[in-house]
PDB file of N, CA and C in Angstrom:
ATOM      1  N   UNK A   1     102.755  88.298 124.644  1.00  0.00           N
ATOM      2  CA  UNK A   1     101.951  87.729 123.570  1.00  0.00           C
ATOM      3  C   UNK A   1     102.518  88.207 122.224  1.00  0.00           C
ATOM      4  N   UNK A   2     102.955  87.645 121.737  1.00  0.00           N
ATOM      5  CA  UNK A   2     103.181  87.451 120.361  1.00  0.00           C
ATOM      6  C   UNK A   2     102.034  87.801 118.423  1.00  0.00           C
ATOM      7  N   UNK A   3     102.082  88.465 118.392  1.00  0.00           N
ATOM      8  CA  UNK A   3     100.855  88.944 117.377  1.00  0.00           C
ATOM      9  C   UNK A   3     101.883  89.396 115.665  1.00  0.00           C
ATOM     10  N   UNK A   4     100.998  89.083 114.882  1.00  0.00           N
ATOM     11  CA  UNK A   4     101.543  89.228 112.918  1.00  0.00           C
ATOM     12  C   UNK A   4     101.121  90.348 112.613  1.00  0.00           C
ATOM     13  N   UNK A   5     102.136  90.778 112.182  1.00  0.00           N
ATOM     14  CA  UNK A   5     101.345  92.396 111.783  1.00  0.00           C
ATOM     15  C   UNK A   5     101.768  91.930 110.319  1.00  0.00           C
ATOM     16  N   UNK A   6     100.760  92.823 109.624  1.00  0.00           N
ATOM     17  CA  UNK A   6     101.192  92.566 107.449  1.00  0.00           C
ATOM     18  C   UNK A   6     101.377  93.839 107.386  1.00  0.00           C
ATOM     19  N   UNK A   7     102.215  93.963 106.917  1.00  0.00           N
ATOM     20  CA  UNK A   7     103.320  95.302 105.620  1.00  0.00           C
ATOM     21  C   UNK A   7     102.953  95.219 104.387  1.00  0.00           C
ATOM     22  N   UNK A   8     102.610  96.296 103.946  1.00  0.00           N
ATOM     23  CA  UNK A   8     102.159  96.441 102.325  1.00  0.00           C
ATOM     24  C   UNK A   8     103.545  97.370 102.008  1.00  0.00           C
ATOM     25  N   UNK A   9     104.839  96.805 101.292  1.00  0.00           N
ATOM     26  CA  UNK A   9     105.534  97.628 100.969  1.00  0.00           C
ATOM     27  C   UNK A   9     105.507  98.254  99.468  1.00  0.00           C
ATOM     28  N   UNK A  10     105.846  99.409  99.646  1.00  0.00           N
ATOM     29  CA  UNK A  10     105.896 100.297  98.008  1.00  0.00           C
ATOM     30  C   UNK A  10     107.079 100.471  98.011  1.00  0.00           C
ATOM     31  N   UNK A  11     107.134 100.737  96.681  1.00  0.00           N
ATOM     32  CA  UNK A  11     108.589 102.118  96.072  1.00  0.00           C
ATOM     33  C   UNK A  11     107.757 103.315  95.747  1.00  0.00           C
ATOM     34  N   UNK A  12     108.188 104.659  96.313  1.00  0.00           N
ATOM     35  CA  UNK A  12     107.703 105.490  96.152  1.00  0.00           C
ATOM     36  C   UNK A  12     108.912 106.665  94.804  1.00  0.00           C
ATOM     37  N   UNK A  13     108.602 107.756  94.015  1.00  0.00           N
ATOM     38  CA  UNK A  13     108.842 108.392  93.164  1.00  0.00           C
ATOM     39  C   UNK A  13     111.030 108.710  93.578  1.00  0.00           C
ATOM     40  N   UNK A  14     111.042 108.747  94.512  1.00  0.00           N
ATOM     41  CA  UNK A  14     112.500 108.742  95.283  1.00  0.00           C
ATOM     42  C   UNK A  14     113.060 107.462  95.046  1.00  0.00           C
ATOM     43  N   UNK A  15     112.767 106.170  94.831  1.00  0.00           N
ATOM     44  CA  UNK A  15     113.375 105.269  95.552  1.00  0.00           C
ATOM     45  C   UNK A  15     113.452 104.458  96.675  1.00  0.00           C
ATOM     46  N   UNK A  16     112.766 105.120  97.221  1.00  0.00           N
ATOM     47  CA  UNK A  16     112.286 104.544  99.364  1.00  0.00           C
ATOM     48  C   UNK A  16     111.427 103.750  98.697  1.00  0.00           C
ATOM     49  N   UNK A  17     111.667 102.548  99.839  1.00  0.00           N
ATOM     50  CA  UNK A  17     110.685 101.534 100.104  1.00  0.00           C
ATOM     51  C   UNK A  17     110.283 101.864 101.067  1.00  0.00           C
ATOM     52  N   UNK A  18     108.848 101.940 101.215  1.00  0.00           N
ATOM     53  CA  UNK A  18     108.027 102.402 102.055  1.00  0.00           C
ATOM     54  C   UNK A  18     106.564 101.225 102.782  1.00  0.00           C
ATOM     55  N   UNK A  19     106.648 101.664 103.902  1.00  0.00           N
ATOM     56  CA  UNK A  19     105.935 100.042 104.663  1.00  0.00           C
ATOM     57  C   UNK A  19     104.317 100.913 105.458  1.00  0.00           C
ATOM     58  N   UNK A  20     103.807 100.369 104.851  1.00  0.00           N
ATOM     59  CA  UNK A  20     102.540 100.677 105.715  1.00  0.00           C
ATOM     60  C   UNK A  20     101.687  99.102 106.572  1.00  0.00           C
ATOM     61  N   UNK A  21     101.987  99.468 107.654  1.00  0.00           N
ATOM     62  CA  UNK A  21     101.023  98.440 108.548  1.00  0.00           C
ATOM     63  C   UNK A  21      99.893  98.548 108.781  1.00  0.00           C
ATOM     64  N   UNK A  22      99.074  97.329 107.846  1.00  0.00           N
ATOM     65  CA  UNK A  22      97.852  97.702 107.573  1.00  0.00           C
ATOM     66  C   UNK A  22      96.858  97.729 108.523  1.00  0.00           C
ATOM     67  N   UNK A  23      97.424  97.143 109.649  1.00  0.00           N
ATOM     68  CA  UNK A  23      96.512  96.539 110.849  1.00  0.00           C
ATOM     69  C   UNK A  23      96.324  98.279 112.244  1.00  0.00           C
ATOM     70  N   UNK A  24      97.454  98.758 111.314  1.00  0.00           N
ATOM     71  CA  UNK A  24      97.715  99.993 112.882  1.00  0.00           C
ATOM     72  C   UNK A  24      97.557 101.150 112.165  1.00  0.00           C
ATOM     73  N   UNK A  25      96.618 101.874 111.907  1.00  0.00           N
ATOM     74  CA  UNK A  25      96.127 103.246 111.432  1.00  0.00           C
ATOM     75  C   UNK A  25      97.556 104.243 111.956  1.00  0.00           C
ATOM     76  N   UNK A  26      98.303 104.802 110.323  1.00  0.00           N
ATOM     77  CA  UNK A  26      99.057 105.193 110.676  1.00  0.00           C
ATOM     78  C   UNK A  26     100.190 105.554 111.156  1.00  0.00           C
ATOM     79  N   UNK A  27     100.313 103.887 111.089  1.00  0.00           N
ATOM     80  CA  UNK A  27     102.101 103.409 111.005  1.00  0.00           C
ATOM     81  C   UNK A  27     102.664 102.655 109.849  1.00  0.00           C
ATOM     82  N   UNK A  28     103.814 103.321 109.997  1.00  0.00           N
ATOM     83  CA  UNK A  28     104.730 103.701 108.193  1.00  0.00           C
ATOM     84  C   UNK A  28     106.006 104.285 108.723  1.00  0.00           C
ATOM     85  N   UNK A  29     106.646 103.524 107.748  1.00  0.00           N
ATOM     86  CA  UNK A  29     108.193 103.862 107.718  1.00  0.00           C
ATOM     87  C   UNK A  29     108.581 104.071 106.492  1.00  0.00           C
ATOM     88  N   UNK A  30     109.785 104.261 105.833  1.00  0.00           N
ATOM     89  CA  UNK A  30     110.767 104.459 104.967  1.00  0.00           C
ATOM     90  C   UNK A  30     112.139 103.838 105.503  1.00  0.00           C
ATOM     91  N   UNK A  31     112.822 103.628 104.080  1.00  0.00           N
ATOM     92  CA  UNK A  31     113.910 103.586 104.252  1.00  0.00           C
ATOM     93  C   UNK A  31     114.472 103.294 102.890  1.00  0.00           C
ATOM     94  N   UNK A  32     116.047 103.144 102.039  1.00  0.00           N
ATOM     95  CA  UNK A  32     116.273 102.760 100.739  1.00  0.00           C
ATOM     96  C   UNK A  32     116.195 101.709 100.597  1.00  0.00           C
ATOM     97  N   UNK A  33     116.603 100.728 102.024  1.00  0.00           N
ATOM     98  CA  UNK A  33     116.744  99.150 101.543  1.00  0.00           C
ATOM     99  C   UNK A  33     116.004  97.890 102.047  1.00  0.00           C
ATOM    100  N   UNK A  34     115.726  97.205 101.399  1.00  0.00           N
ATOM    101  CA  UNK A  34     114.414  96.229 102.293  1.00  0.00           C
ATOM    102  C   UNK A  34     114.614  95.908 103.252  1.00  0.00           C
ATOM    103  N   UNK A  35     115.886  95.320 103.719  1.00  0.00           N
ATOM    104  CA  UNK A  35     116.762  94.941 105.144  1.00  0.00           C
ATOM    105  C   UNK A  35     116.082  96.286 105.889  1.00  0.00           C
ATOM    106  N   UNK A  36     116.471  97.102 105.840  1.00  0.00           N
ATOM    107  CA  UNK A  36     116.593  98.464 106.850  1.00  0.00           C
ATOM    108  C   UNK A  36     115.033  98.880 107.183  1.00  0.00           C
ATOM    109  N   UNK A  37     114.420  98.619 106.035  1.00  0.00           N
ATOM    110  CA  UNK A  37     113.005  98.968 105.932  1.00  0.00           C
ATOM    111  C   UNK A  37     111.922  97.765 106.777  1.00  0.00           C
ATOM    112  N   UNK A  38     112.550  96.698 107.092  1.00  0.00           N
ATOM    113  CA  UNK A  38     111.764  95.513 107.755  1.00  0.00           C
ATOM    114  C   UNK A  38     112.609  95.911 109.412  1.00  0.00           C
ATOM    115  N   UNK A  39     113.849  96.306 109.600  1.00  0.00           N
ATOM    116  CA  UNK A  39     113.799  96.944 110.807  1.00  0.00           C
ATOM    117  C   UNK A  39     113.047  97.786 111.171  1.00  0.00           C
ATOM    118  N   UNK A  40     113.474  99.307 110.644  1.00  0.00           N
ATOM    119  CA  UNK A  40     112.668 100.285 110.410  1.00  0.00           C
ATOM    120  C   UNK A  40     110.816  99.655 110.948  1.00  0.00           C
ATOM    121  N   UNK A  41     110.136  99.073 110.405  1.00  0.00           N
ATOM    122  CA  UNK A  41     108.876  98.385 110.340  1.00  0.00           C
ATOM    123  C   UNK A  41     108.594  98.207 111.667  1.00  0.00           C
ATOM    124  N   UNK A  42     109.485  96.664 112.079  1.00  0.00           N
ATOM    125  CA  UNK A  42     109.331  95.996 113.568  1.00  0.00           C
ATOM    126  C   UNK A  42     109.760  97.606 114.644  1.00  0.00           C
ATOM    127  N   UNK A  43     110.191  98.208 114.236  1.00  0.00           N
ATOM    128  CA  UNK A  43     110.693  99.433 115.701  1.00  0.00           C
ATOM    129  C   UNK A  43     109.507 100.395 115.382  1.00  0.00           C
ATOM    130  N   UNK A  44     108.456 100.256 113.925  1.00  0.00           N
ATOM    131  CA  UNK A  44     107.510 101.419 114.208  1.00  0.00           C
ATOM    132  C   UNK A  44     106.182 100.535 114.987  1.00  0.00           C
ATOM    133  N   UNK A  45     106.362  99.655 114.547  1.00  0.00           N
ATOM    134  CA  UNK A  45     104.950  98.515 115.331  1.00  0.00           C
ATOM    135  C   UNK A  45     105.349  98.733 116.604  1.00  0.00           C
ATOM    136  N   UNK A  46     106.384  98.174 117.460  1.00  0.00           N
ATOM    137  CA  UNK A  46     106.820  98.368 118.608  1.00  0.00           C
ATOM    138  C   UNK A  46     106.255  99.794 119.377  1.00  0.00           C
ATOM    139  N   UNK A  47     106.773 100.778 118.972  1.00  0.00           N
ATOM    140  CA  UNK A  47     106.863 101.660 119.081  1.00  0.00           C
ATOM    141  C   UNK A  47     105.500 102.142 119.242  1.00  0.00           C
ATOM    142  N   UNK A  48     104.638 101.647 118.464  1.00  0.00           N
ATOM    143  CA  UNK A  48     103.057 101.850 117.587  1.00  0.00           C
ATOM    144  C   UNK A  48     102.165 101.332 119.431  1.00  0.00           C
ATOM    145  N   UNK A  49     102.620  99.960 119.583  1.00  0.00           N
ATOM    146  CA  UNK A  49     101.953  99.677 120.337  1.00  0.00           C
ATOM    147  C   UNK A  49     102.069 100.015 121.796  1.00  0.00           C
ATOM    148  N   UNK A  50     103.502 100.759 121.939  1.00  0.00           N
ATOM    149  CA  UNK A  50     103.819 101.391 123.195  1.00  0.00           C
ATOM    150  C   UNK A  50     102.764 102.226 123.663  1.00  0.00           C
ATOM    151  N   UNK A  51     102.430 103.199 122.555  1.00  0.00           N
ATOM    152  CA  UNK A  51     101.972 104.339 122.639  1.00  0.00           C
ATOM    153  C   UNK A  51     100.215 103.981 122.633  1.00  0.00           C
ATOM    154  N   UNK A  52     100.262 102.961 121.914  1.00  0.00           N
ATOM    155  CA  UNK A  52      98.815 102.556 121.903  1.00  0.00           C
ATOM    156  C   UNK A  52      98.370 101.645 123.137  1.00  0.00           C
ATOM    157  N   UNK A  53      97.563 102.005 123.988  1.00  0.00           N
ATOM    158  CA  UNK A  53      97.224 100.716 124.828  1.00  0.00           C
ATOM    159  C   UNK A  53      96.594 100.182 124.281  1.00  0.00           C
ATOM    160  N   UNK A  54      95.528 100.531 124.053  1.00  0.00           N
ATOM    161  CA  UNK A  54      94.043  99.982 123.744  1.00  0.00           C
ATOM    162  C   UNK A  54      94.137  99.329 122.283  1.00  0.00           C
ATOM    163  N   UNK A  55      95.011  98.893 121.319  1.00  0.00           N
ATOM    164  CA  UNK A  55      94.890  98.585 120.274  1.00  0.00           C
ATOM    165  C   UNK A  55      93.827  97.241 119.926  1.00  0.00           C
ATOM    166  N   UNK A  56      92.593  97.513 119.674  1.00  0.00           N
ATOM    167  CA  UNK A  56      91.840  96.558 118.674  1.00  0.00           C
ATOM    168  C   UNK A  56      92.703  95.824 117.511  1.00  0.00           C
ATOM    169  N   UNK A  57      92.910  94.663 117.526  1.00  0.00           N
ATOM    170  CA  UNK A  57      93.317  93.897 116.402  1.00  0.00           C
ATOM    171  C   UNK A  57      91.928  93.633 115.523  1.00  0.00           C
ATOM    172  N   UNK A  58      91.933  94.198 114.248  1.00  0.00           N
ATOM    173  CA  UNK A  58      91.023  93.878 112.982  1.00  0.00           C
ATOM    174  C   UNK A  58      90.564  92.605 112.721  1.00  0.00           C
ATOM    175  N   UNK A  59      89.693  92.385 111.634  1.00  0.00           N
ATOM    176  CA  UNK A  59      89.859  90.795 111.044  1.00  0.00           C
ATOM    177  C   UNK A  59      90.898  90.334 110.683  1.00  0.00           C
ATOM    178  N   UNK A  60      91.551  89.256 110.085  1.00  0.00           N
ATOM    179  CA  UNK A  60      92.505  89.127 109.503  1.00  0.00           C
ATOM    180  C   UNK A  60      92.861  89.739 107.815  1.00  0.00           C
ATOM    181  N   UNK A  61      93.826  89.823 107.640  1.00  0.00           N
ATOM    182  CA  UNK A  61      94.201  90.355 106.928  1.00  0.00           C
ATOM    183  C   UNK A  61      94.026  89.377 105.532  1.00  0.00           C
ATOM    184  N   UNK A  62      93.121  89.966 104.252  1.00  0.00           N
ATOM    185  CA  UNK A  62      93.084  88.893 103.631  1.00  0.00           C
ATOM    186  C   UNK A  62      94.230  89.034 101.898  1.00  0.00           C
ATOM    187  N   UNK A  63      94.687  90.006 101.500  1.00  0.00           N
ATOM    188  CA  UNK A  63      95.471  90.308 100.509  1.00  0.00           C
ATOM    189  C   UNK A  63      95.244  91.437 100.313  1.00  0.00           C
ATOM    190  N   UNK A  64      96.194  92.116  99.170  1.00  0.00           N
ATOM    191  CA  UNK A  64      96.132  92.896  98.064  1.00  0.00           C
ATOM    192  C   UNK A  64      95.542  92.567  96.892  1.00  0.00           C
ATOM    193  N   UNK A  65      94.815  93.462  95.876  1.00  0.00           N
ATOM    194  CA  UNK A  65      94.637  92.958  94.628  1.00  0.00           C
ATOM    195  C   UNK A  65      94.971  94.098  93.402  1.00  0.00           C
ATOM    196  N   UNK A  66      95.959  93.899  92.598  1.00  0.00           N
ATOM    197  CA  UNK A  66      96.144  95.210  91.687  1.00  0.00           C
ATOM    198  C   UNK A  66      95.349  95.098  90.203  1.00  0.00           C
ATOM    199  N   UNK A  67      94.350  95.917  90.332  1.00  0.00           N
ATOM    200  CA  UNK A  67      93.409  96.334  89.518  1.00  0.00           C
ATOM    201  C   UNK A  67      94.011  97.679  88.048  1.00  0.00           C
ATOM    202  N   UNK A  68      93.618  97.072  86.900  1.00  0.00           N
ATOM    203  CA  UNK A  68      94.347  98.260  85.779  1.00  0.00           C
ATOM    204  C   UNK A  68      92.828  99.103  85.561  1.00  0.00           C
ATOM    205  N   UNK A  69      93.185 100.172  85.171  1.00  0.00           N
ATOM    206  CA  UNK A  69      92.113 100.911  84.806  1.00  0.00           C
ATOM    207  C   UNK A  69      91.926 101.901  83.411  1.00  0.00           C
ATOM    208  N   UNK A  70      92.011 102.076  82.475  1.00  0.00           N
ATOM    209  CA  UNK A  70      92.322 102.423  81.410  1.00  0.00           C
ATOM    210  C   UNK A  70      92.420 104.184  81.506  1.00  0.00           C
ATOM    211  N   UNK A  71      93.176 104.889  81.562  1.00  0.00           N
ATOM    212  CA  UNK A  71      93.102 106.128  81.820  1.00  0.00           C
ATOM    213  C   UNK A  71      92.670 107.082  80.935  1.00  0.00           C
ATOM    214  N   UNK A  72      91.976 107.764  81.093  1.00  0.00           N
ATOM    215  CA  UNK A  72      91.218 108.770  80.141  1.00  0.00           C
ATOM    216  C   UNK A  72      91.914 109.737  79.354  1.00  0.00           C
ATOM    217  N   UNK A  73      91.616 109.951  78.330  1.00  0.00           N
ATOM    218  CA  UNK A  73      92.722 110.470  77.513  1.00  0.00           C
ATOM    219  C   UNK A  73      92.228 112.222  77.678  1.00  0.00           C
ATOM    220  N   UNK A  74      93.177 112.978  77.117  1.00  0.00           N
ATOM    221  CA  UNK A  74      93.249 114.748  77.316  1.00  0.00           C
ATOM    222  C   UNK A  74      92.403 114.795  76.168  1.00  0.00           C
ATOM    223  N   UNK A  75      92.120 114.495  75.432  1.00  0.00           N
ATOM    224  CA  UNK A  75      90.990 114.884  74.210  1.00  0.00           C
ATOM    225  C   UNK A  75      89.840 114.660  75.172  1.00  0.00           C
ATOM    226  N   UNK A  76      89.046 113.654  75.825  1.00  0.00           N
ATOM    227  CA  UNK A  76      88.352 113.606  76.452  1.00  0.00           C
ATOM    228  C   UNK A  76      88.008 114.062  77.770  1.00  0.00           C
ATOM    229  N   UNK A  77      88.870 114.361  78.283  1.00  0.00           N
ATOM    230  CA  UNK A  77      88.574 115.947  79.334  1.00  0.00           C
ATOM    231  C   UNK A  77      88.955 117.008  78.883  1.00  0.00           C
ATOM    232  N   UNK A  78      88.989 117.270  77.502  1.00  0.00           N
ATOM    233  CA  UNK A  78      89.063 118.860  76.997  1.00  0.00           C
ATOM    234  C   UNK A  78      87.315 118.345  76.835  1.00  0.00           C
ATOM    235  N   UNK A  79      86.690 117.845  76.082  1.00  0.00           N
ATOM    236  CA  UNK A  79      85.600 117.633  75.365  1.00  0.00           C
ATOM    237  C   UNK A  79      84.622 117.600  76.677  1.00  0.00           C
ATOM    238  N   UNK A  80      85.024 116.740  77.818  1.00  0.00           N
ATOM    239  CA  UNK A  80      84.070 117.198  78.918  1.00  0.00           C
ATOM    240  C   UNK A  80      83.694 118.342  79.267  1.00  0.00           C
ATOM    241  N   UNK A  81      84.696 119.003  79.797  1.00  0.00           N
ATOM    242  CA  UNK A  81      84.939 120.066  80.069  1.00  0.00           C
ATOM    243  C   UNK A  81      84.362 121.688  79.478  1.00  0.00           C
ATOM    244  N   UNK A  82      84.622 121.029  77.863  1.00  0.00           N
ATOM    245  CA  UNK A  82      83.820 121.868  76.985  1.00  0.00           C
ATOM    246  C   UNK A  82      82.270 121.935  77.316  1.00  0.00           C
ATOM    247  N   UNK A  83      81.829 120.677  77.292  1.00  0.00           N
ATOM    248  CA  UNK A  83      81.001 120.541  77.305  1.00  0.00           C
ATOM    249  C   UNK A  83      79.574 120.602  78.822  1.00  0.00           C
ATOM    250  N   UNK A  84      80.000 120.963  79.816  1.00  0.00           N
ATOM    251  CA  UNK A  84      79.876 121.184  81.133  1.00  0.00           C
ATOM    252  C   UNK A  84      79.654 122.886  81.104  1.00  0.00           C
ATOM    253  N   UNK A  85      80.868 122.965  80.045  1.00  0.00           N
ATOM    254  CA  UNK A  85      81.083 125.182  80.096  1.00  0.00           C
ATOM    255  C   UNK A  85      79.519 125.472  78.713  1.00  0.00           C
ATOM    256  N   UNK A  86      79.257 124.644  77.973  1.00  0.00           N
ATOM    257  CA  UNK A  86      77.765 124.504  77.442  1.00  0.00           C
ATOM    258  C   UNK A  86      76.853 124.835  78.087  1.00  0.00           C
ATOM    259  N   UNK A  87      76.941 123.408  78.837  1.00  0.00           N
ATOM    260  CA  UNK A  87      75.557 123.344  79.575  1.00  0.00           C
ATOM    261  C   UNK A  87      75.466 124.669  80.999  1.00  0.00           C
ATOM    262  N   UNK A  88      76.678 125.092  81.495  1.00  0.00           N
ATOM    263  CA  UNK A  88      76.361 126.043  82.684  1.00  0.00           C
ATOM    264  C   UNK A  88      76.355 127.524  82.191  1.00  0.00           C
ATOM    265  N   UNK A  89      76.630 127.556  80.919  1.00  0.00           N
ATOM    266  CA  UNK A  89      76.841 129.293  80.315  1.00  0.00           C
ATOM    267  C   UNK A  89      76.278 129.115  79.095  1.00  0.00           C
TER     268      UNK A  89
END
């Protein structure tokens, strides 16, 4: 039987492209190049499901969504901070 697994790939701080299969808790690879890294992938799923009998397949997989968040500035966690050492002392 034949089954789709989805890869969420990153670049991580090194350079590696890095693959997490979202469907199998815990399987992830590396590698530098996307070619190597979509092998890499299919031999950890493989591999994933050897070891796994019992694997539950999830719902389907419905996307990613990349969300911005405005990051808090160091004046404002000095000023928290200050202000926390107020209220407990």
């Amino acid at each position: 039987m034949k089954k789709d697994f989805n890869v969420i790939i990153e670049k991580d701080e090194d350079g590696f492209f890095v693959a997490t299969v979202s469907e199998l808790k815990g399987c992830h690879t590396q590698a530098k190049s996307l070619d190597e890294l979509m092998k890499r992938a299919t031999e950890a799923i493989e591999l994933y499901l050897e070891e796994q009998k019992d694997v539950k397949y999830p719902f389907d997989f419905i996307g990613v969504q990349k969300i911005t968040v405005q990051e808090r500035s160091v004046k404002y966690k000095k000023s928290l901070s200050q202000k926390r050492k107020r209220e407990n002392g």
